[in-house]
C-alpha atoms as a PDB file:
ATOM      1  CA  UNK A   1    -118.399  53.066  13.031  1.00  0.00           C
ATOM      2  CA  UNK A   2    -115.601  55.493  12.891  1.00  0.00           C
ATOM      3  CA  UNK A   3    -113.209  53.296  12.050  1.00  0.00           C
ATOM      4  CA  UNK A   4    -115.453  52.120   9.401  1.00  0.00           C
ATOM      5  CA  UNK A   5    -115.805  55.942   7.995  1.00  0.00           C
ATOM      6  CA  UNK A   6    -112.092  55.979   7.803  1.00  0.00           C
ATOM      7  CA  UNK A   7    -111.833  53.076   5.153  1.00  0.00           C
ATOM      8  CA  UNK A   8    -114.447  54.467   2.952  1.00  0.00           C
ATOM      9  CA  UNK A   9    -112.967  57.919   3.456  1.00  0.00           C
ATOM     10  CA  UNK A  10    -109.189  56.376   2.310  1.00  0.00           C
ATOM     11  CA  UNK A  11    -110.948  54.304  -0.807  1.00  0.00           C
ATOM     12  CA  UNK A  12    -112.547  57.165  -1.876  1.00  0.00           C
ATOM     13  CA  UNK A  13    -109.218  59.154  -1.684  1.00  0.00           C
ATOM     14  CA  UNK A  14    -107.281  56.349  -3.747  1.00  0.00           C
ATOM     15  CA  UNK A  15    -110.337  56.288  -6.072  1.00  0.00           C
ATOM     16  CA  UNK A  16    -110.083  60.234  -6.960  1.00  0.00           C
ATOM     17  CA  UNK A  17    -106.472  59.796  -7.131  1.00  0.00           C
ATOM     18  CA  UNK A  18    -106.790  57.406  -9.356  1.00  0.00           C
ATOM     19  CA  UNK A  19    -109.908  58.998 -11.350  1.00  0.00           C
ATOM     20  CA  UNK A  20    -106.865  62.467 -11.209  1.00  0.00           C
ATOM     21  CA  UNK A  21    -104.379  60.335 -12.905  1.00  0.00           C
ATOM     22  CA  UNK A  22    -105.685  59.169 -15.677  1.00  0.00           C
ATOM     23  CA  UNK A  23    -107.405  61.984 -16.452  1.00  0.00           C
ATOM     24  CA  UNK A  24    -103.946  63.874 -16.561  1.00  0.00           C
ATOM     25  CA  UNK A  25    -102.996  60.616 -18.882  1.00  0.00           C
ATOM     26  CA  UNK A  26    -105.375  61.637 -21.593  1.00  0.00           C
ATOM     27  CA  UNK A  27    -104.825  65.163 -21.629  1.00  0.00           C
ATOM     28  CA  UNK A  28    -101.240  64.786 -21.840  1.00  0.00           C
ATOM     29  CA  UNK A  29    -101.732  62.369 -24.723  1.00  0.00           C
ATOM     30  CA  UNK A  30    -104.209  64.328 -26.524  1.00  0.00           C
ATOM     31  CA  UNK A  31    -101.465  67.466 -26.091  1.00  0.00           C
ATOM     32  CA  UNK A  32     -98.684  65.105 -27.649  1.00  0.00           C
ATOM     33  CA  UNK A  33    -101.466  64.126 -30.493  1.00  0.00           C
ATOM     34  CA  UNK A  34    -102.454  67.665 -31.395  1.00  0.00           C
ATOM     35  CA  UNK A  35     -98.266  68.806 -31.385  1.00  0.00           C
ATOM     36  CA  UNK A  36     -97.969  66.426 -33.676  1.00  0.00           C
ATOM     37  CA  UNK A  37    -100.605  67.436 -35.824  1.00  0.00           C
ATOM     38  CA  UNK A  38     -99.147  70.906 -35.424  1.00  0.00           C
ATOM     39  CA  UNK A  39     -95.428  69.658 -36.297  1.00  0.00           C
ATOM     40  CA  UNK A  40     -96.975  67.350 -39.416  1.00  0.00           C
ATOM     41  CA  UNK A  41     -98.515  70.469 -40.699  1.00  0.00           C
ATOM     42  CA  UNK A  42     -95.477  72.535 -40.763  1.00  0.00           C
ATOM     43  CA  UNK A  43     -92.948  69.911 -41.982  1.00  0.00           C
ATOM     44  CA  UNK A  44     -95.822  69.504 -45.435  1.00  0.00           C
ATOM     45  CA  UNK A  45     -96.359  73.070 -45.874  1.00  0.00           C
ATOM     46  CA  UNK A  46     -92.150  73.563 -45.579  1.00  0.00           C
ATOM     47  CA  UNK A  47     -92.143  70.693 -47.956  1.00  0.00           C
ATOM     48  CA  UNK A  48     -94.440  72.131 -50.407  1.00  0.00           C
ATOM     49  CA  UNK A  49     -93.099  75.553 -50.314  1.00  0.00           C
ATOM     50  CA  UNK A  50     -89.396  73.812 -50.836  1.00  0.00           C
ATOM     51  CA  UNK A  51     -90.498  71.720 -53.785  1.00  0.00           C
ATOM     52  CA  UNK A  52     -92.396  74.521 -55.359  1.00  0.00           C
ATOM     53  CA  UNK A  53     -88.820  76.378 -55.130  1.00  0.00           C
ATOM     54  CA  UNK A  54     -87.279  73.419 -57.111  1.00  0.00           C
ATOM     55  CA  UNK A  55     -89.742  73.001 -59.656  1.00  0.00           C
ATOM     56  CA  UNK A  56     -89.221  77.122 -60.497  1.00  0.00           C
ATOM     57  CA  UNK A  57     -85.582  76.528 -60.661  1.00  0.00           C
ATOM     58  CA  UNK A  58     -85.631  73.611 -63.011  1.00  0.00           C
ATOM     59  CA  UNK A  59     -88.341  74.970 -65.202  1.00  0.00           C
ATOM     60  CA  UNK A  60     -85.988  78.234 -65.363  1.00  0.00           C
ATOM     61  CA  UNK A  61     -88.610  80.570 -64.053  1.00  0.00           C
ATOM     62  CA  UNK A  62     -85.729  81.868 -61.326  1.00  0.00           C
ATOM     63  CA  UNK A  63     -82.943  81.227 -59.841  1.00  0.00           C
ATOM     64  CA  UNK A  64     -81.315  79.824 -56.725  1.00  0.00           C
ATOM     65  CA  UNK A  65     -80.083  83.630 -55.703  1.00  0.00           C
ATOM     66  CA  UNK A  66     -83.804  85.078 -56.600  1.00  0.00           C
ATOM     67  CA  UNK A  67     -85.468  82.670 -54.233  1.00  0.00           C
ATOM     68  CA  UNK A  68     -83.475  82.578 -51.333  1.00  0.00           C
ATOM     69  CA  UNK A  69     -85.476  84.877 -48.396  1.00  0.00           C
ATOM     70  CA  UNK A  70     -89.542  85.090 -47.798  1.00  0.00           C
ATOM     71  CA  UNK A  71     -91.206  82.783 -50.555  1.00  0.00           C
ATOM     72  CA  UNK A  72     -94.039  84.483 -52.469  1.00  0.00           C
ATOM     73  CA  UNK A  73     -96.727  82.166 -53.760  1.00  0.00           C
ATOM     74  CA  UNK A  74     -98.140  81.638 -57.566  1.00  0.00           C
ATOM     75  CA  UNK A  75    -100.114  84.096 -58.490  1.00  0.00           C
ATOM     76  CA  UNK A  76    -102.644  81.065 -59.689  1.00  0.00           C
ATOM     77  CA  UNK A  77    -102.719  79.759 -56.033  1.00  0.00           C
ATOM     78  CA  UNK A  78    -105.487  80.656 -53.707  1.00  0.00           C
ATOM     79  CA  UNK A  79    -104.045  79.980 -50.879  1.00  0.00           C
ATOM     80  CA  UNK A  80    -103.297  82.203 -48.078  1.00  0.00           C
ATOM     81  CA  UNK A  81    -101.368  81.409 -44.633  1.00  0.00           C
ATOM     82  CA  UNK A  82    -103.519  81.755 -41.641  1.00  0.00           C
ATOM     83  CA  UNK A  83    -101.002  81.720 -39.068  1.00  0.00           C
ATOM     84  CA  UNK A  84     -99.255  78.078 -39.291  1.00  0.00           C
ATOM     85  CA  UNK A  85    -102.144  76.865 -42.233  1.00  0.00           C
ATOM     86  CA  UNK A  86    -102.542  77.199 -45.623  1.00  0.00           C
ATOM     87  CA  UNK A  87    -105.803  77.625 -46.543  1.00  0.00           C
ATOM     88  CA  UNK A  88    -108.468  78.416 -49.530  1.00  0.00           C
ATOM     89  CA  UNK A  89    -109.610  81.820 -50.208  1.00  0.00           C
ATOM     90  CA  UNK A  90    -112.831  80.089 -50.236  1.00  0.00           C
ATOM     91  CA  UNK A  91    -112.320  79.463 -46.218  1.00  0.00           C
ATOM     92  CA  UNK A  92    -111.530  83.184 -45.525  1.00  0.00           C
ATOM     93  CA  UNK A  93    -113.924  85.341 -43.618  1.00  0.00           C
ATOM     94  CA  UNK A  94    -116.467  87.012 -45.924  1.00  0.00           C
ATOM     95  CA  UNK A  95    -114.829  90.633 -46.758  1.00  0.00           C
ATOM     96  CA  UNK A  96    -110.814  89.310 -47.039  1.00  0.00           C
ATOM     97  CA  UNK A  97    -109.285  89.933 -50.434  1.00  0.00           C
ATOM     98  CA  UNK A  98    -106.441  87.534 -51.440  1.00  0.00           C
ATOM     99  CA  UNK A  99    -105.880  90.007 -54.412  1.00  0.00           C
ATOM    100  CA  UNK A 100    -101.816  90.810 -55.108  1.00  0.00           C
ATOM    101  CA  UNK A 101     -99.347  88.185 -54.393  1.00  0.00           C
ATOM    102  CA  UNK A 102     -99.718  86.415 -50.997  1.00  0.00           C
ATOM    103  CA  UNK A 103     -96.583  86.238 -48.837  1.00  0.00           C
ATOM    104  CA  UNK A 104     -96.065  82.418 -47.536  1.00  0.00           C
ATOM    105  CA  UNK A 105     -95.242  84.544 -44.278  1.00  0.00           C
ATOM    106  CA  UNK A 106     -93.523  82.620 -41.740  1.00  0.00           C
ATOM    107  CA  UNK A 107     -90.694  80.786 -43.835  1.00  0.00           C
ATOM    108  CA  UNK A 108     -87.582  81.625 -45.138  1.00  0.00           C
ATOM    109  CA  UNK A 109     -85.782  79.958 -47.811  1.00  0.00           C
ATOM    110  CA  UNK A 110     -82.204  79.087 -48.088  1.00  0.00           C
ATOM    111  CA  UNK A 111     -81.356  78.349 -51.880  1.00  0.00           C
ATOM    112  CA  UNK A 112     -77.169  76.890 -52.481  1.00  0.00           C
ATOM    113  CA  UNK A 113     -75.722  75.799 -54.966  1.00  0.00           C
ATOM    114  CA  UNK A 114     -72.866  73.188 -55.656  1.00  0.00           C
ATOM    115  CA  UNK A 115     -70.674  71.947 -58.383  1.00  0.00           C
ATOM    116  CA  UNK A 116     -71.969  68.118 -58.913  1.00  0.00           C
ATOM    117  CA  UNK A 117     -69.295  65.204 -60.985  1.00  0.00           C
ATOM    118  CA  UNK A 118     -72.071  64.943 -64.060  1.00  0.00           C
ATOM    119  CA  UNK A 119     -71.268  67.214 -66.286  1.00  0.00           C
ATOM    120  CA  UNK A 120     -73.885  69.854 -67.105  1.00  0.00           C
ATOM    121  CA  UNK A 121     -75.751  69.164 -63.831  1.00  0.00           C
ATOM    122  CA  UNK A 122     -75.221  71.117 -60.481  1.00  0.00           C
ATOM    123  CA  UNK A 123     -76.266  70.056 -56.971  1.00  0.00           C
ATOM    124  CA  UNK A 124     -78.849  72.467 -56.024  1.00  0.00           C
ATOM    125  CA  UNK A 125     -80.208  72.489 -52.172  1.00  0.00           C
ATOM    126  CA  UNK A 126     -83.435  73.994 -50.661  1.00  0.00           C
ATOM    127  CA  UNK A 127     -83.683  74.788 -47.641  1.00  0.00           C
ATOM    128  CA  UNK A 128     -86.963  75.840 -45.803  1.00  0.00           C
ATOM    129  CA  UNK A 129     -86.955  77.212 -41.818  1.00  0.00           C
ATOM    130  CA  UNK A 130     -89.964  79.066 -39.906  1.00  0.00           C
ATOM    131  CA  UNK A 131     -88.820  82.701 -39.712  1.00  0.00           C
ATOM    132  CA  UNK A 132     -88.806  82.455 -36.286  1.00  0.00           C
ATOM    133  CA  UNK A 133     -86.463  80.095 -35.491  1.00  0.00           C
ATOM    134  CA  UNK A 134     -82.490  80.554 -34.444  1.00  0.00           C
ATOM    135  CA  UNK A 135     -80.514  80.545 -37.558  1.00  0.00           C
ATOM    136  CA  UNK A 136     -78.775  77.658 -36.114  1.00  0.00           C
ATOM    137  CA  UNK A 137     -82.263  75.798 -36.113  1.00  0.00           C
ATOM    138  CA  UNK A 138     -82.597  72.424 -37.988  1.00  0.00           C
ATOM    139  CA  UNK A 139     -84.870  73.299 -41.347  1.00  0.00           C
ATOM    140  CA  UNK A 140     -88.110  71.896 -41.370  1.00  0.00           C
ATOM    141  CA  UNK A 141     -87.568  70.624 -44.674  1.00  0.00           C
ATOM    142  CA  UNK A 142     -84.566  70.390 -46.892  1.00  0.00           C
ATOM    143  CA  UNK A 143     -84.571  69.281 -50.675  1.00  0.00           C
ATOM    144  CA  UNK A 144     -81.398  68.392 -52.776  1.00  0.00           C
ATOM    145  CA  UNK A 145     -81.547  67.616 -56.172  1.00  0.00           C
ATOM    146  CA  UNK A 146     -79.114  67.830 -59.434  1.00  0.00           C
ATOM    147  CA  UNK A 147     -80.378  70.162 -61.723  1.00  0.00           C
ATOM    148  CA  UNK A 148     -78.892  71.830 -64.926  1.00  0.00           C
ATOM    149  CA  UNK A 149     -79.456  75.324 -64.302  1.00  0.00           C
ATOM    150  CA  UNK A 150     -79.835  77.652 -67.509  1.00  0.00           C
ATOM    151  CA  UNK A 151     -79.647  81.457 -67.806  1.00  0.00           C
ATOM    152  CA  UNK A 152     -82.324  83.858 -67.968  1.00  0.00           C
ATOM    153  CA  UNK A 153     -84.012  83.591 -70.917  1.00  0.00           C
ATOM    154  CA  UNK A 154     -83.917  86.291 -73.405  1.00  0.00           C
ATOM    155  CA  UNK A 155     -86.939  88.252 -73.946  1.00  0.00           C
ATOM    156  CA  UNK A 156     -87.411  87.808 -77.781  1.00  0.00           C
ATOM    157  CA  UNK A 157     -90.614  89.630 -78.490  1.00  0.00           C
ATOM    158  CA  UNK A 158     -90.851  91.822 -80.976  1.00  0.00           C
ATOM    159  CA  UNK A 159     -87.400  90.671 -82.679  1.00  0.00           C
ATOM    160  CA  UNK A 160     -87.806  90.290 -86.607  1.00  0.00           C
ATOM    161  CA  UNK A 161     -87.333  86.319 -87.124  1.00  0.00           C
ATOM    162  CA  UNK A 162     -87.025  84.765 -90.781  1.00  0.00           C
ATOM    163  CA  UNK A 163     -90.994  84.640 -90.833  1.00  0.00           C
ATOM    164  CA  UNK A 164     -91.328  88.233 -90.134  1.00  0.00           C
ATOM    165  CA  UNK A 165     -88.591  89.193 -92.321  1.00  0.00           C
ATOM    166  CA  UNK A 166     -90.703  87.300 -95.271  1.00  0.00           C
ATOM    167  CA  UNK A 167     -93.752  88.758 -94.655  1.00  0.00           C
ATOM    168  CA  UNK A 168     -92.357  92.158 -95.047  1.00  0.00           C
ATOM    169  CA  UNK A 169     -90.418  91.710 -97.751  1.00  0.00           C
ATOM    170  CA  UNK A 170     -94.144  90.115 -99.617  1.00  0.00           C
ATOM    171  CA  UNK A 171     -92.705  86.717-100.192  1.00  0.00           C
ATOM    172  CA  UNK A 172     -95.637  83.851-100.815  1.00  0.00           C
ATOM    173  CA  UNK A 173     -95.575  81.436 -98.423  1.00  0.00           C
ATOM    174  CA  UNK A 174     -94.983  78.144 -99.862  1.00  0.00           C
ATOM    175  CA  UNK A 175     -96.816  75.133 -99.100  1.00  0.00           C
ATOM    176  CA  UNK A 176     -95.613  71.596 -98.727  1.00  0.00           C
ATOM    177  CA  UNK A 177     -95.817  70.841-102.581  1.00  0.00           C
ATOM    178  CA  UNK A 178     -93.634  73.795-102.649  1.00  0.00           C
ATOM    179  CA  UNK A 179     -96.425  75.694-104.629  1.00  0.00           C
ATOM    180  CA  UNK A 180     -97.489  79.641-103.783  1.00  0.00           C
ATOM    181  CA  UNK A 181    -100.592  80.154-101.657  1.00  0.00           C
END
C-alpha cells in the first residue's frame, strides 16, 4: 500500500507541476499582450503629437524652432494626458478643469530642418521621444516630410487697404455694370 501511496503522491506532484507551468505560460503571455498594448499606445499618441507638429508647420501656424521642446495641445482639443493616455475631458473625474492649454506632458519634440534638391521645398523632420528616456533613445515616432516653409505672416489688421482708402475718401462703390450704388 505504501508503495502504492508513493505513485499517486509522484502523479500528483507532476500534475501540479504541470498545472504551475502553464499557469506561469499565460501570465507571461498576458504580460507580453498588455506591454504591447502599452508600447502601441505610445508609438500612436507620439505619432499624433508628431503629425500635429507637421500639419502646424505646413499650414504656417509655427515653425520648426517654435516647436521643438514640450508640445502644447490645440486649444480646441479636449484631451488631456493621464499618465501614458490621452483622454476626453468628458472621462475626467467630476471636479478636474481642462481650462488653459494642456501640456502633452511626457514628450519632447525634436523639430530639424534640411536643405532638400526641389527648389522651394525643405526637408523638414519630427521627431517625438518620452521625456524620460536617454537622449540617445530611439524616438517613438519620427516624421520626415518636404515642406516649403514660409515666414511669419504679417499681422495686417488695421492697415488702410485700397477699400478703406475709398471709403474714406466717399468714393461710390461701383457695381459690375460699372454704375454708382
Amino acid at each position: 500500500m505504501t508503495r502504492r501511496a508513493g505513485i499517486v503522491l509522484l502523479e500528483l506532484m507532476v500534475a501540479v507541476a504541470l498545472f504551475v507551468g502553464a499557469g506561469l505560460a499565460i501570465t507571461n503571455a498576458m504580460t507580453l499582450g498588455v506591454d504591447s498594448a502599452i508600447r502601441a499606445e505610445r508609438e500612436i499618441a507620439a505619432s499624433d503629437i508628431a503629425r500635429s507638429a507637421m500639419a502646424k508647420i505646413q499650414a504656417g501656424i509655427s515653425t520648426p524652432q517654435t516647436l521643438s521642446g514640450e508640445p502644447v495641445a490645440w486649444d480646441e482639443d479636449e484631451t488631456v494626458w493621464e499618465g501614458d493616455r490621452l483622454v476626453s475631458a468628458d472621462d475626467l473625474p467630476a471636479g478636474r478643469s481642462t481650462t488653459g492649454p494642456v501640456r502633452t506632458s511626457g514628450w519632447v519634440l525634436s523639430v530639424n530642418t534640411e536643405p532638400s534638391s526641389f527648389n522651394g521645398l525643405s526637408s523638414v523632420i519630427v521627431e517625438v521621444r518620452r521625456a524620460d528616456a536617454a537622449d540617445d533613445s530611439l524616438p517613438e515616432a519620427t516624421l520626415k516630410r518636404l515642406v516649403r516653409l514660409r515666414d511669419a505672416p504679417e499681422d495686417t489688421a488695421g492697415d488702410i487697404d485700397a477699400l478703406v482708402g475709398e471709403a474714406e475718401r466717399g468714393s461710390p462703390r461701383r457695381n459690375r455694370n460699372g454704375m454708382g450704388r
